[in-house]
Structures are given as C-alpha cells and as structure tokens.
Protein backbone atom coordinates (compact mmCIF):
# COMPACT_ATOMS: atom_id res chain seq x y z
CA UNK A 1 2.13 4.91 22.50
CA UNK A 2 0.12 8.06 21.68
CA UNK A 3 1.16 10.08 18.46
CA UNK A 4 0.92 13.91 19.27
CA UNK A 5 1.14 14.32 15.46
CA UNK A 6 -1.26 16.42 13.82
CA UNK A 7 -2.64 16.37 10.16
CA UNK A 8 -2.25 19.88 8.36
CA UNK A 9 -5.30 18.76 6.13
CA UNK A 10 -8.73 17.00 6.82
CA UNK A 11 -9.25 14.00 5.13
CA UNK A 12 -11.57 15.79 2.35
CA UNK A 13 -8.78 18.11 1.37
CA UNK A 14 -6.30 15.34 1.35
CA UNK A 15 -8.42 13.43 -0.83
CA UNK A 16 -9.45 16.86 -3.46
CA UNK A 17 -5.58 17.77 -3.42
CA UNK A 18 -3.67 15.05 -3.80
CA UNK A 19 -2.15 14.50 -7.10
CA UNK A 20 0.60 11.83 -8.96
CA UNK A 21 3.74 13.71 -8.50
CA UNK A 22 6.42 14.09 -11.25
CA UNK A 23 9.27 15.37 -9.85
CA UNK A 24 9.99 15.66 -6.36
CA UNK A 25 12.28 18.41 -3.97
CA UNK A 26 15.10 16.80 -2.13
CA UNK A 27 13.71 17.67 1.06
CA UNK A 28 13.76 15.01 3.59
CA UNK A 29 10.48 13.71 5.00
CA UNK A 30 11.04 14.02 8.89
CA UNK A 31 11.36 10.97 10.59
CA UNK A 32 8.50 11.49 13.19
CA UNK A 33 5.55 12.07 10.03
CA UNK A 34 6.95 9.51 8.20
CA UNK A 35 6.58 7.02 10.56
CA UNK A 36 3.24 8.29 11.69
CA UNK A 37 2.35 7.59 7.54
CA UNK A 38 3.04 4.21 8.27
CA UNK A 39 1.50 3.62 11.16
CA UNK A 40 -1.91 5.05 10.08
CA UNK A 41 -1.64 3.35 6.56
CA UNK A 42 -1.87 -0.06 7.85
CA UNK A 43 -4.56 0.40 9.56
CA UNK A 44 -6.45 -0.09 6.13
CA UNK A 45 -8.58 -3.44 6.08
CA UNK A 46 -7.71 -6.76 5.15
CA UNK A 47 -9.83 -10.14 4.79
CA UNK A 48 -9.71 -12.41 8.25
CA UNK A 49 -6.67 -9.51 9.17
CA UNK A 50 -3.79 -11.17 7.47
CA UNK A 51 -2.40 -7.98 6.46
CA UNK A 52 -0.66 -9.45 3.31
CA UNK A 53 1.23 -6.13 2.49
CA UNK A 54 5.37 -5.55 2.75
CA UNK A 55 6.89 -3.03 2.00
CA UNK A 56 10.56 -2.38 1.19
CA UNK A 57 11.79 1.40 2.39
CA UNK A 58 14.27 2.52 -0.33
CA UNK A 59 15.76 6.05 0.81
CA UNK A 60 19.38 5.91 0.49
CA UNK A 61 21.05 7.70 -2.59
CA UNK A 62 22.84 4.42 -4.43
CA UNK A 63 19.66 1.83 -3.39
CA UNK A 64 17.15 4.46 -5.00
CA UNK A 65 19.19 4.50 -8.26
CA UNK A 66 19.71 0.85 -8.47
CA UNK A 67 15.97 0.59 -8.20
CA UNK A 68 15.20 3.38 -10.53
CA UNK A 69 17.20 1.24 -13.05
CA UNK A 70 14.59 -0.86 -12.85
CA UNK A 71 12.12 1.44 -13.27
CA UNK A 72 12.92 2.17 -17.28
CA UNK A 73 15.10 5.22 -15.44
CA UNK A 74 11.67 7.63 -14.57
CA UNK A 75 13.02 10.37 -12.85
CA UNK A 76 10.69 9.86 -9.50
CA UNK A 77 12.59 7.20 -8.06
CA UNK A 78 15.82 9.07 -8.04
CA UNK A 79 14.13 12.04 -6.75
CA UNK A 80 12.05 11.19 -4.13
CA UNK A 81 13.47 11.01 -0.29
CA UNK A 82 11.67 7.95 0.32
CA UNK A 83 10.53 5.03 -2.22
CA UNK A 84 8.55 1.94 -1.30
CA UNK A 85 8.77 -1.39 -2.63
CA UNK A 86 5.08 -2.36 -1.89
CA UNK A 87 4.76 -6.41 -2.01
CA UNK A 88 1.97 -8.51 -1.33
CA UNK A 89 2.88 -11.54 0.48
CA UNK A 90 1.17 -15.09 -0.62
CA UNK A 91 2.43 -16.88 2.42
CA UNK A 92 -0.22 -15.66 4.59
CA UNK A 93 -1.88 -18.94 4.22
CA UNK A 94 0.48 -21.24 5.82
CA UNK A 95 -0.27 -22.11 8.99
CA UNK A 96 2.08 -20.79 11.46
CA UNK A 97 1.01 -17.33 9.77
CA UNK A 98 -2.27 -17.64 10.52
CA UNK A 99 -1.81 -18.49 14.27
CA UNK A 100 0.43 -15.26 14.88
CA UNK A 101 -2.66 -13.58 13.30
CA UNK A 102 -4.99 -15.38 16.03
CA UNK A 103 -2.82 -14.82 18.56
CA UNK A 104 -2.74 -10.72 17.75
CA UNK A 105 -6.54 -10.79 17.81
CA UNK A 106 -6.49 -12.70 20.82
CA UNK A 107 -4.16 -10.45 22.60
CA UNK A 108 -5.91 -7.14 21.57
CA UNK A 109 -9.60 -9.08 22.60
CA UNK A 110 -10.69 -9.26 18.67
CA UNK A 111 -10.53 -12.87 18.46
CA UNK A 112 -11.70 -15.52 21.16
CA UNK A 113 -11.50 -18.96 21.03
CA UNK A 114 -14.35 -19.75 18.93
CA UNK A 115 -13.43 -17.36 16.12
CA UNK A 116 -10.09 -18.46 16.57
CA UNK A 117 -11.22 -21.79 15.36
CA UNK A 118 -13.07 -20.80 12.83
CA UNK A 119 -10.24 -19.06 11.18
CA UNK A 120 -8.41 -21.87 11.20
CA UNK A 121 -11.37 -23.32 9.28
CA UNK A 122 -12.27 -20.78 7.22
CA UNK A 123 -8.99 -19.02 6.13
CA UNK A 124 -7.34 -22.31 4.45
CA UNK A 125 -10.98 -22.89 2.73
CA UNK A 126 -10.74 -19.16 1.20
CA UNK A 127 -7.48 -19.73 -0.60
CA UNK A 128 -8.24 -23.48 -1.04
CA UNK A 129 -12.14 -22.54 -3.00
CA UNK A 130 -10.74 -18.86 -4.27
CA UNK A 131 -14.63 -18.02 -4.67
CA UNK A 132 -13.72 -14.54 -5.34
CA UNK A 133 -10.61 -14.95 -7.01
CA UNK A 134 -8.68 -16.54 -9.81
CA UNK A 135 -5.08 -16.90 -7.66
CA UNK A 136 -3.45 -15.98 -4.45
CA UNK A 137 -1.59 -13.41 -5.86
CA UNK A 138 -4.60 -11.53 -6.95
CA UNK A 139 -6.02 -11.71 -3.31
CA UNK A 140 -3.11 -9.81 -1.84
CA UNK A 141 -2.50 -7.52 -4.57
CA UNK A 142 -6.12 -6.34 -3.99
CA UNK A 143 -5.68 -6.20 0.17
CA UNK A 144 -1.71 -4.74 -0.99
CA UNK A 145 -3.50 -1.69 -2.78
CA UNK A 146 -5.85 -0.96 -0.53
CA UNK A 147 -3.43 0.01 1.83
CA UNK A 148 -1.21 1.74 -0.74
CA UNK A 149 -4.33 4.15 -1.05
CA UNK A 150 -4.62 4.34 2.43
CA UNK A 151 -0.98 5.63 2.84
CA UNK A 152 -1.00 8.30 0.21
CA UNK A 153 -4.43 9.60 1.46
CA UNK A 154 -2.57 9.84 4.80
CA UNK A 155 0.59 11.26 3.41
CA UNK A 156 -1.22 14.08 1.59
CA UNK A 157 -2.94 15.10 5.24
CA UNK A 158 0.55 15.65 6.47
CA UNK A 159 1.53 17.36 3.55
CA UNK A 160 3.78 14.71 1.40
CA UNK A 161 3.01 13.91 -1.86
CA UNK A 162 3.69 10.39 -4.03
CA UNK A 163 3.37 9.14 -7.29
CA UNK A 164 2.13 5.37 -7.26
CA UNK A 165 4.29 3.47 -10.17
CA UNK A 166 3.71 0.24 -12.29
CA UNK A 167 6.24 0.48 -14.36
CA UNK A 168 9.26 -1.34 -13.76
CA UNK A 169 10.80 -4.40 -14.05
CA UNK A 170 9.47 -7.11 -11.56
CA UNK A 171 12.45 -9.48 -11.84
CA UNK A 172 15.05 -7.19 -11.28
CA UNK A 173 13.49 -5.81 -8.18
CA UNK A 174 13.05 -8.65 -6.74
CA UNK A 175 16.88 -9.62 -7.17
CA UNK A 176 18.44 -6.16 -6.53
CA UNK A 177 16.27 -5.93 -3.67
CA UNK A 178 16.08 -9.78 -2.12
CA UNK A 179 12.74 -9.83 -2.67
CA UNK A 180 11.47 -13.73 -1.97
CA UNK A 181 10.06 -15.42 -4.94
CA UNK A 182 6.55 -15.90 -2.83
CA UNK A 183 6.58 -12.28 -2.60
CA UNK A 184 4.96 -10.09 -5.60
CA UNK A 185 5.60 -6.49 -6.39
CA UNK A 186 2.83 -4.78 -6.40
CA UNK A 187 3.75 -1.11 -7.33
CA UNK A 188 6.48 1.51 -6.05
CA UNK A 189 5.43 4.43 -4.31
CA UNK A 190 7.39 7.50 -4.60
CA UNK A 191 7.17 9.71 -1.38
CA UNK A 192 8.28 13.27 -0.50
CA UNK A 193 7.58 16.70 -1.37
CA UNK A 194 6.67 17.49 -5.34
CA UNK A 195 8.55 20.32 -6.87
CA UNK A 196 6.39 22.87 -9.46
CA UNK A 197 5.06 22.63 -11.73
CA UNK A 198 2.41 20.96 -10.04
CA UNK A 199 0.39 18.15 -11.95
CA UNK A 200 -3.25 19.74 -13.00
CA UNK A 201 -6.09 17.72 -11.87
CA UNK A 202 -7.04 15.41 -15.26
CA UNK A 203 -11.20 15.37 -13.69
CA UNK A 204 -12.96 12.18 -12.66
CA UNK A 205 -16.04 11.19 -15.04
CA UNK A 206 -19.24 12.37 -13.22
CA UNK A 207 -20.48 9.65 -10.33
CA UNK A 208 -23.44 8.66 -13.10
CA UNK A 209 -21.39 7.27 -15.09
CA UNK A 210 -19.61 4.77 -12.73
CA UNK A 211 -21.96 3.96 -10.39
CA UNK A 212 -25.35 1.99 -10.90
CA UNK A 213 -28.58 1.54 -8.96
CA UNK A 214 -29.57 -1.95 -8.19
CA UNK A 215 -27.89 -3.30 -11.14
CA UNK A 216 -24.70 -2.76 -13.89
CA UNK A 217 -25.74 -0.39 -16.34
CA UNK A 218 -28.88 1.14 -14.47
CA UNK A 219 -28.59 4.76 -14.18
C-alpha cells in the first residue's frame, strides 16, 4: 500500500537539524506519521536480511513511568508521547528464523533457490566463525543501531524529534516489560515533539580528523 505521506524536510536538513531532545511537548505524534517512521526506518540494512531489531512501543501514561523508573527517573521518558524499547534479537540464527527470512526473499524475487541455499550455509557459519565479531549480541546491537539512526533521521524529516538513551537499567526493563532473556536492550528512544529551549548544536570535529586515506592515521 502506497503512503501519500510527505516529508516536511529533505534528508540534508533532517540530518543538519536534528538534535538529542531534553524535554519534550505533550503533543501526540499522529498516528498516520508515526507509522510511516516505522515503516521507512526498517528499511535500514541488515547482514543476509535478518533484521535482528524489536522494538517495544511504550506510549501509555503508567507504562512510560514504570519504564522511566528504570531509566534513573530522566525526565524524557515521562515526557515523550511515544518511547521505544529498541532490542536486538539473538535468535535470528535458529533455523526456522532463517527460513521465514528465505521465504520473504523468495516471495518478493530477492532470493532464489540457489541463494536460498547458500544462506542456509552461510548464515549458521557467520555466527558459528564470528569473523567480525566477538558475540552474537554484538552483531545485532550493531544491525539494532543502524536502524535506530535510520528512524530518527526519518522522524526529524517529518518533523519529530528523539533523544536516543543508554541509561537505564537493563534488568528491570526486561522484567517490567517481558522482555525475553535472548533479547538485549539496546537503547530507548524517546519520540515526539521537543519543547524550548532547544539543545544547541555541540559541533562535530572537522572530517580530517576522523577519516583517513588508505590507512588509520593517514591524513
């Protein structure tokens, strides 16, 4: 189904203007942007497709202050409309979750039946080898955050602002929110519309100084 939503910013301006919000307004996000946030912040890329990321929508009144409780009591999570939970999921490798992944890339025309077998290979190899890696957790926090980026880059285009969060309390997420114990909490994600003042951009450090030519440390 086509979404007639359009962005009120290009993807440059979302990217200069977006900023960690402090507090938030208690305006409501409307239902038809939010969902459009969602839709287009999956789309961010993930190794073999898995799509290891969950996330938990937190957006009534009691359920955001249970989990701002766990969040040392910072003032975002009981202000924002809309809070996510965002989890990276480390069953991804079992094998019934990899054939539902085949059978979406088969069904879109991504995948036929020779890549299909080699996924079947391949993908228990990755996480059995972890060439890249030190633990399966690591491997979907990584793919997790990518698409946490990719949501508040979209968010901003429609105008809604969100403060990514690491602190809080893992364990008591997880049991005030059911939150399986092969699932990891990644960060929150506070979503809605910040109230003034708004947070002054703190600069970047200039692009020489973080990226190389050829080799680290080459200017």
């Amino acid at each position: 189904m086509t979404n007639d939503l359009q962005p009120t910013l290009n993807v440059q301006a979302a990217i200069e203007q977006r900023r960690a919000a402090r507090s938030f307004r208690a305006d409501a996000i409307p239902e038809a942007i939010l969902t459009e946030i969602f839709r287009l912040g999956v789309r961010s890329p993930s190794g073999y497709n898995l799509q290891p990321w969950r996330f938990v929508v937190v957006r009534e009144s009691a359920n955001r202050e249970k989990l701002k409780a766990c969040a040392f009591n910072q003032r975002q999570v009981g202000e924002a409309p809309v809070v996510l939970i965002c989890c990276g999921d480390r069953r991804i490798n079992q094998k019934e979750y990899i054939e539902s992944v085949i059978q979406l890339g088969q069904a879109t025309g991504a995948a036929n039946d020779a890549y299909a077998d080699m996924m079947r290979s391949a993908i228990p190899q990755l996480f059995e080898n972890k060439p890249s890696f030190d633990s399966l957790e690591a491997w979907t926090n990584r793919h997790t955050m990518l698409a946490v980026a990719h949501l508040m880059i979209v968010a901003k285009s429609f105008g809604v602002d969100t403060c990514p969060m690491e602190g809080f309390a893992t364990a008591q997420v997880k049991e005030a929110f059911n939150i399986p114990a092969d699932v990891d909490v990644c960060c929150l994600l506070a979503m809605g519309y910040a109230a003034e003042p708004f947070k002054q951009y703190g600069g970047r450090f200039d692009i020489d100084q973080v990226f190389y030519q050829e080799t680290f440390g080459e200017s």
